[in-house]
Protein backbone atom coordinates (compact mmCIF):
# COMPACT_ATOMS: atom_id res chain seq x y z
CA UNK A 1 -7.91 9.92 -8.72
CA UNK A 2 -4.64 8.11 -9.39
CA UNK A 3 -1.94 8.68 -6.68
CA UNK A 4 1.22 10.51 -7.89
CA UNK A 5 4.08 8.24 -8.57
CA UNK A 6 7.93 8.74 -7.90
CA UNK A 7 9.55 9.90 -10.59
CA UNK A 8 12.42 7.54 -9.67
CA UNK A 9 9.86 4.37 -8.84
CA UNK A 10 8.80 3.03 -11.76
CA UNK A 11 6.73 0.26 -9.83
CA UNK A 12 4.10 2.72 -7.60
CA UNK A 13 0.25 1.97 -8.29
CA UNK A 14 0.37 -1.59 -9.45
CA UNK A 15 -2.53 -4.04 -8.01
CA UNK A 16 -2.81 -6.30 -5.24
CA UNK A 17 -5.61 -8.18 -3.53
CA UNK A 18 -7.21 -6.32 -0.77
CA UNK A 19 -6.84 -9.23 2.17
CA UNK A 20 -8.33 -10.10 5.74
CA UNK A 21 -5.68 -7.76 7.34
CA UNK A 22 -5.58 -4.61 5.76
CA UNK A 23 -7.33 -2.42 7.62
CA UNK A 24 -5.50 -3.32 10.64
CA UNK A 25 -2.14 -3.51 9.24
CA UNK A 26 0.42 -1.00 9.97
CA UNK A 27 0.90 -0.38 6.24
CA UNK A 28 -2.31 0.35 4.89
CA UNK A 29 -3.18 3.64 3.93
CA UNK A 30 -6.83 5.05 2.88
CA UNK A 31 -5.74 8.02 0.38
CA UNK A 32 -8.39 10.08 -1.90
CA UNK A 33 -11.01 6.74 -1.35
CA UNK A 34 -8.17 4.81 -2.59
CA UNK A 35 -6.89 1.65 -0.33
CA UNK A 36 -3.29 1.27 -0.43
CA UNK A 37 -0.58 -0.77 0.60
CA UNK A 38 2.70 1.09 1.66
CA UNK A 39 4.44 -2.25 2.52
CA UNK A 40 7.73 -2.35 0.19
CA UNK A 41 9.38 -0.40 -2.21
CA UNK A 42 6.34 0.87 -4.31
CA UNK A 43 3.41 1.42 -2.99
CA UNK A 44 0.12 -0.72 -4.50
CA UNK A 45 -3.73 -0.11 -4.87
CA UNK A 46 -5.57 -2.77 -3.23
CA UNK A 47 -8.55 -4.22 -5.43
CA UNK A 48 -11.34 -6.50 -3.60
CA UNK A 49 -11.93 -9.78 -3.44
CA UNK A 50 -14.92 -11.84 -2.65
CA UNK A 51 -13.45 -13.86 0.30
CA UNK A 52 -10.15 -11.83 1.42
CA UNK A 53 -7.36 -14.19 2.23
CA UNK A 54 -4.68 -13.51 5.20
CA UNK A 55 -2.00 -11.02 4.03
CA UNK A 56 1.60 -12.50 2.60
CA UNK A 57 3.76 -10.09 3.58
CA UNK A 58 2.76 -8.48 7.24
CA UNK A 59 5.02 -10.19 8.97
CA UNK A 60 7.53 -10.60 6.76
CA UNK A 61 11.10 -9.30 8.21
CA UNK A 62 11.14 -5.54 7.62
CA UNK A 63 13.34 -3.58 5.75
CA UNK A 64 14.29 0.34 5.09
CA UNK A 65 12.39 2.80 2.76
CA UNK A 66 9.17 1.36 2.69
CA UNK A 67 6.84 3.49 0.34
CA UNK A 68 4.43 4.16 3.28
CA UNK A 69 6.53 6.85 4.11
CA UNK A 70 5.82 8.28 0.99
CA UNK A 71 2.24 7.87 0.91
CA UNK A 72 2.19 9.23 4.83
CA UNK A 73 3.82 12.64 3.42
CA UNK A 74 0.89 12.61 0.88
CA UNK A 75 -1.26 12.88 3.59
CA UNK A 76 0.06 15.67 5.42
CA UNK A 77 -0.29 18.06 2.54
């Protein structure tokens, strides 16, 4: 089951590689058996890979409205 977008973020539910640090990232959210990443503006379903890499943009510098507040609110209800 696909995740409902913002009607104002055209970008939510694109793909990125699931990596070596997901499941222990602060962003990572498990939603309807879906992994996701809430890091950034739109939120993105993470698709395997064979020999996960380490993740690109954990420790970037942070910035405001990340879209895992979004996908926490999906959670609560």
């Amino acid at each position: 089951m696909d995740i409902p977008k913002r009607k104002y973020m055209r970008w939510d539910g694109k793909y990125k590689k699931f990596t070596a640090d997901c499941t222990n990232c602060s962003w990572y959210r498990r939603i309807q058996d879906e992994d996701l990443c809430g890091w950034g503006f739109a939120f993105k379903y993470l698709t395997p890979r064979e020999k996960p890499r380490k993740c690109e943009v954990k420790n970037r510098k942070p910035f405001f409205n990340h879209s895992v507040q979004y996908l926490d609110e999906i959670l609560k209800n």
